[in-house]
N, C-alpha and C. Protein backbone atom coordinates (compact mmCIF):
# COMPACT_ATOMS: atom_id res chain seq x y z
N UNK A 1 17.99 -4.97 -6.77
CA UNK A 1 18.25 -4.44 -5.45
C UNK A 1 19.32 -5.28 -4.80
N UNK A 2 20.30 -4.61 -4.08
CA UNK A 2 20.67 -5.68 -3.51
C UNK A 2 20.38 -6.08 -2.65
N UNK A 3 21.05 -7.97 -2.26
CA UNK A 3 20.39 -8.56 -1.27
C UNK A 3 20.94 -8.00 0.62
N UNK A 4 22.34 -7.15 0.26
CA UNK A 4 22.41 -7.12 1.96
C UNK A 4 21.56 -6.10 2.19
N UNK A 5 20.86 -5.06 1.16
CA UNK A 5 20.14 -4.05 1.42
C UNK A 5 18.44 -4.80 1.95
N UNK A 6 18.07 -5.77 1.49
CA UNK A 6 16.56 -6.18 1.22
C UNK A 6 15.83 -6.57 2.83
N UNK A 7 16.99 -6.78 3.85
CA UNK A 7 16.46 -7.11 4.81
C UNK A 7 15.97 -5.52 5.41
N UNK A 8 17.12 -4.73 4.94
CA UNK A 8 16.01 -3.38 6.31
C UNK A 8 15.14 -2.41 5.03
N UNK A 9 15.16 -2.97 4.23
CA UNK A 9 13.90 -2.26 3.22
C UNK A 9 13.08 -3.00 3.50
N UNK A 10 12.87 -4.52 3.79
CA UNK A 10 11.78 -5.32 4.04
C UNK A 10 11.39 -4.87 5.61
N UNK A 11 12.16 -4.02 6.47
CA UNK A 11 11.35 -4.40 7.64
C UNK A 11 11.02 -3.12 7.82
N UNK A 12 10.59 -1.91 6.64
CA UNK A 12 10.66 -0.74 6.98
C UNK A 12 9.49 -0.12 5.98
N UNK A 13 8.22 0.48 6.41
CA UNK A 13 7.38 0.50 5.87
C UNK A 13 7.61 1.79 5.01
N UNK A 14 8.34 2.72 5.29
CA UNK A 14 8.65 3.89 3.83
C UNK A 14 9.40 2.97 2.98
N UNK A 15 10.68 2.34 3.52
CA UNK A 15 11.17 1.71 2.26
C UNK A 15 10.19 0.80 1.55
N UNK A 16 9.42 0.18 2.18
CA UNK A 16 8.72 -0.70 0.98
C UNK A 16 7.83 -0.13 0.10
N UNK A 17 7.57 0.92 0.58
CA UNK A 17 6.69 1.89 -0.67
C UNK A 17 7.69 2.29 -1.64
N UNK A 18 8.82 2.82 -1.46
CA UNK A 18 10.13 2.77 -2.29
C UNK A 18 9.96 2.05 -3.30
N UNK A 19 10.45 0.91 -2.57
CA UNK A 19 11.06 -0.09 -3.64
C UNK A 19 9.41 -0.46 -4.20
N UNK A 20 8.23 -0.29 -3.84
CA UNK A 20 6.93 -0.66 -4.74
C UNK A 20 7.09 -0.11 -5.78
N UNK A 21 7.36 1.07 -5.70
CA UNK A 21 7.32 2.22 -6.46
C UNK A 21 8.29 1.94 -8.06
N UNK A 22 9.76 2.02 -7.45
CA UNK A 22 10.58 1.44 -8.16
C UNK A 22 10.24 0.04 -9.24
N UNK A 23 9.88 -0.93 -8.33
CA UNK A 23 9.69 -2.01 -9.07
C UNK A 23 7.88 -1.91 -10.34
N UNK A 24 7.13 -1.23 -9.87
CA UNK A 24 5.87 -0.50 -10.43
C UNK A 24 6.35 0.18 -11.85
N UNK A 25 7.52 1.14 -12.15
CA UNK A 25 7.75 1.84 -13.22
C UNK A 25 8.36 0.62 -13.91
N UNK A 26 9.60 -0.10 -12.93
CA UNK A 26 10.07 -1.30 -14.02
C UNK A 26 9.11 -2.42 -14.91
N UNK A 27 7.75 -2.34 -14.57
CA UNK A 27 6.73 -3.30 -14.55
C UNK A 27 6.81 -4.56 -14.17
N UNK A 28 7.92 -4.94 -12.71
CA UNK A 28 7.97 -5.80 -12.03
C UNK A 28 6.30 -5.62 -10.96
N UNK A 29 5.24 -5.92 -11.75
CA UNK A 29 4.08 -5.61 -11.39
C UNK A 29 3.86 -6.98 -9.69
N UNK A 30 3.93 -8.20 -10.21
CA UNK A 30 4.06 -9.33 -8.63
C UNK A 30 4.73 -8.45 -7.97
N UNK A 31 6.12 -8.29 -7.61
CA UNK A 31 6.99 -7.85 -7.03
C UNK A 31 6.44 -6.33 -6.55
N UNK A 32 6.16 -5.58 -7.42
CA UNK A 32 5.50 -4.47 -6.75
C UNK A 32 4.42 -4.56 -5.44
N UNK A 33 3.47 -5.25 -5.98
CA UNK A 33 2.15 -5.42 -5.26
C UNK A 33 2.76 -6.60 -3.93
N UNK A 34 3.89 -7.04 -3.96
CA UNK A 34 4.20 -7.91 -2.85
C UNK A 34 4.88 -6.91 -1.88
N UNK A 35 5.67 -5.85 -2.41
CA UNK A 35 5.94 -5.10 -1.79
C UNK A 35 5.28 -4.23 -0.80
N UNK A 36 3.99 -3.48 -1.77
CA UNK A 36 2.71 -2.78 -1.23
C UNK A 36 2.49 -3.37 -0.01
N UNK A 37 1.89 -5.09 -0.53
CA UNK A 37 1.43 -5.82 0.69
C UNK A 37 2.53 -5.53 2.37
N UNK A 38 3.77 -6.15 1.87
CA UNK A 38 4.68 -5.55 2.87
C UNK A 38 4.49 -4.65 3.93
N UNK A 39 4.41 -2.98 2.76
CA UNK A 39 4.09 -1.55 3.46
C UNK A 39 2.95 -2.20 4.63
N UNK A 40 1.81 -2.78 3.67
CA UNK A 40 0.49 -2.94 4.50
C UNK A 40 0.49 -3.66 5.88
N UNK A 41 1.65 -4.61 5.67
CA UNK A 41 1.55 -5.17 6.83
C UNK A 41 2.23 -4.89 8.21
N UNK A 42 2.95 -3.63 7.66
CA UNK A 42 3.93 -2.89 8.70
C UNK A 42 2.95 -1.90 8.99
N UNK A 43 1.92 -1.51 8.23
CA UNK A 43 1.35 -0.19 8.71
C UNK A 43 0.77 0.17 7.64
N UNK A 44 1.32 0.96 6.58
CA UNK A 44 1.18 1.79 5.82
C UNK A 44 -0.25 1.17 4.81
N UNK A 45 -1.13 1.59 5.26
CA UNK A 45 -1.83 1.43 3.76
C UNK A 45 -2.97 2.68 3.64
N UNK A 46 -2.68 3.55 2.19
CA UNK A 46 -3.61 4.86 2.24
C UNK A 46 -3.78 5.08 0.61
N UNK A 47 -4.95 4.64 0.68
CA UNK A 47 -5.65 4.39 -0.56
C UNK A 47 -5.89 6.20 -1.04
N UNK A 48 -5.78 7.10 -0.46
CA UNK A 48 -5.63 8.01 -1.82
C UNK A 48 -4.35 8.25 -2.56
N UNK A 49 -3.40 7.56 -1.46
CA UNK A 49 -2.28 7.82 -2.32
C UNK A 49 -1.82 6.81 -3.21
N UNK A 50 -2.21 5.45 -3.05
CA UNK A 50 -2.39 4.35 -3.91
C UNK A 50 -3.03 4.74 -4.96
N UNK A 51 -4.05 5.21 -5.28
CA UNK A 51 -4.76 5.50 -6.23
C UNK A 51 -3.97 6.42 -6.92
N UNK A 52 -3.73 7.66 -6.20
CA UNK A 52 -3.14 8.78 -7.25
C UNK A 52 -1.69 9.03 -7.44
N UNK A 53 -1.00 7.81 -6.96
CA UNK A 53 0.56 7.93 -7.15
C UNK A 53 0.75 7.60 -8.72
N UNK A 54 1.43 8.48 -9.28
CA UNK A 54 1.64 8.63 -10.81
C UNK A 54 2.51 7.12 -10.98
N UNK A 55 3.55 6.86 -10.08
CA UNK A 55 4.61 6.08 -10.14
C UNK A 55 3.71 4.03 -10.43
N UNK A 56 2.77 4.22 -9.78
CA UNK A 56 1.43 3.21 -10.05
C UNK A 56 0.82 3.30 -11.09
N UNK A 57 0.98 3.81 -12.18
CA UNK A 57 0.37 4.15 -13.71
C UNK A 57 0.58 2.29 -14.08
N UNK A 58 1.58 1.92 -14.07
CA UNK A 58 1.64 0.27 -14.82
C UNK A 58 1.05 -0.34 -14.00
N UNK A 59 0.50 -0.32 -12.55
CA UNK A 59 -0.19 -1.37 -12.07
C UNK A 59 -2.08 -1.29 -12.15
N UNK A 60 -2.09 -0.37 -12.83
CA UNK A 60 -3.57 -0.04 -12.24
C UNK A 60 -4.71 -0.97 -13.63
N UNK A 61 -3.55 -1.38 -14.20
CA UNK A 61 -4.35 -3.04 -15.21
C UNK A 61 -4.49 -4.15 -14.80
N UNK A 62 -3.86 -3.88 -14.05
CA UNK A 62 -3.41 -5.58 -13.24
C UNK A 62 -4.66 -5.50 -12.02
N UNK A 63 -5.36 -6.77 -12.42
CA UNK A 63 -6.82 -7.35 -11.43
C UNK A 63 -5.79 -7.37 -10.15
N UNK A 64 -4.58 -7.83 -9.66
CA UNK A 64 -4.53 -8.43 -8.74
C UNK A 64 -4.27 -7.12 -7.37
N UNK A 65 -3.48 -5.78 -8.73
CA UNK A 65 -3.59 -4.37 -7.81
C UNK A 65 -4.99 -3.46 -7.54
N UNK A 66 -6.01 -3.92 -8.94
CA UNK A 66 -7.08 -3.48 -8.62
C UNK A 66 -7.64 -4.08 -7.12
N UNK A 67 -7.61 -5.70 -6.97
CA UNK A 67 -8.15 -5.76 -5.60
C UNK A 67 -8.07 -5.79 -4.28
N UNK A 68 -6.54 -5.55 -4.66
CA UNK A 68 -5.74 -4.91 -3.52
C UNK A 68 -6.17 -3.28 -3.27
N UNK A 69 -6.43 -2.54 -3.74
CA UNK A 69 -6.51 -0.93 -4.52
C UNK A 69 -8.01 -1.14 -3.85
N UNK A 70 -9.21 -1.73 -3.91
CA UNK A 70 -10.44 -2.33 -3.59
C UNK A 70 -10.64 -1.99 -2.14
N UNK A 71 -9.58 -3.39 -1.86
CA UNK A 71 -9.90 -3.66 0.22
C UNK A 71 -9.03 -2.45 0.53
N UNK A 72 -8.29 -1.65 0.26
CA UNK A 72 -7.44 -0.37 0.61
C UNK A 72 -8.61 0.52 0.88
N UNK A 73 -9.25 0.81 -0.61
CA UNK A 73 -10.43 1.77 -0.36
C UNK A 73 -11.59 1.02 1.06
N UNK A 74 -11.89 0.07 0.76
CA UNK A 74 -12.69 -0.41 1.91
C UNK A 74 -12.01 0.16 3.05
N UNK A 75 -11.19 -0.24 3.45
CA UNK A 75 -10.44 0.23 4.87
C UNK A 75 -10.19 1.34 4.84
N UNK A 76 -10.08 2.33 3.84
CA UNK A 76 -9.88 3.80 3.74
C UNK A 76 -11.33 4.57 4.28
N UNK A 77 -12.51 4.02 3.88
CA UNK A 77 -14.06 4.47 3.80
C UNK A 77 -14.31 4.36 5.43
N UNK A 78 -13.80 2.49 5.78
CA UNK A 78 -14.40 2.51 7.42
C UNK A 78 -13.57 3.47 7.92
N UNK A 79 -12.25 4.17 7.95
CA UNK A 79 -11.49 5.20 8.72
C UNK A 79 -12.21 6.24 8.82
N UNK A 80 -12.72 6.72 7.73
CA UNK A 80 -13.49 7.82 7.45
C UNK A 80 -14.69 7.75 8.14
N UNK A 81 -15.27 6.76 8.25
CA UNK A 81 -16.96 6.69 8.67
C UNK A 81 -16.87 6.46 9.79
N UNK A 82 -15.58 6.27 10.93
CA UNK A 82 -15.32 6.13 12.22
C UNK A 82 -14.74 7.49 12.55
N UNK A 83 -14.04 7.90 11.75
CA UNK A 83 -13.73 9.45 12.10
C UNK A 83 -14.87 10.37 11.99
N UNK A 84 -15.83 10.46 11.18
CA UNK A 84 -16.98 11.08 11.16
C UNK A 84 -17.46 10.85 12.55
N UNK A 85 -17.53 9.82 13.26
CA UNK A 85 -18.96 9.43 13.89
C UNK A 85 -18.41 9.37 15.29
N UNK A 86 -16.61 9.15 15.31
CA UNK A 86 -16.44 8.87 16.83
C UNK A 86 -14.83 10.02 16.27
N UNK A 87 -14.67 11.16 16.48
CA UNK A 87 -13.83 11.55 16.20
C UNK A 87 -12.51 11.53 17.54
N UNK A 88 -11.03 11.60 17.04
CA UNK A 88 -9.95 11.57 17.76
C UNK A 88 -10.16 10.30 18.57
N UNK A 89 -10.89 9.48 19.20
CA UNK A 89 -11.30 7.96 19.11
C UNK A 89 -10.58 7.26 18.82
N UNK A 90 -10.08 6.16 19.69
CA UNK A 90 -9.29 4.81 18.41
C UNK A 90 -10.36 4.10 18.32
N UNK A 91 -10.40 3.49 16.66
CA UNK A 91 -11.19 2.54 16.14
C UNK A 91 -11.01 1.25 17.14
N UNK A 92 -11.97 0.43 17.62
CA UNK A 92 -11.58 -0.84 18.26
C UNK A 92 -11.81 -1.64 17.48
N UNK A 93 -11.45 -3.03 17.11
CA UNK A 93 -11.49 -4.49 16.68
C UNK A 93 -12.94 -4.85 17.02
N UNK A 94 -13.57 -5.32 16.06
CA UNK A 94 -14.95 -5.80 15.88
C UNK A 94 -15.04 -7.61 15.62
């Protein structure tokens, strides 16, 4: 990638699913999952599409995307079990 490109892919949560993605087929598997993290920390984290993105086929051996892939689903389940119970609601900080 290049480097004058890496600063607004790093501060941009579609691009970092991008370039996860990208670096995931290359089996730059660290680099992928650092990326993910990235998305996650801008926003983006949605564990059905983590799970069923075809482009994630090489990471889904790797312990370190499984337990990332893990706390995703965790945080995917409490969304769900707060949308069930308190719907259109924002979740508050516990």
């Amino acid at each position: 990638m290049a480097r004058r490109q890496q600063r607004a892919y790093w501060s941009d949560s579609g691009y970092c699913i991008d370039v996860a993605e990208v670096l995931a087929v290359a089996h730059q598997n660290d680099e992928a999952l650092r990326w993910l993290r990235r998305a996650d920390e801008l926003g983006i984290r949605n564990y059905p599409f983590l799970a069923r993105n075809p482009l994630y086929k090489n990471l889904h051996k790797d312990p370190a995307f499984q337990a990332y892939l893990e706390s995703a689903r965790q945080v995917w389940l409490e969304a769900m079990r707060h949308e069930t119970q308190e719907p259109l609601l924002p979740r508050t900080s516990s």
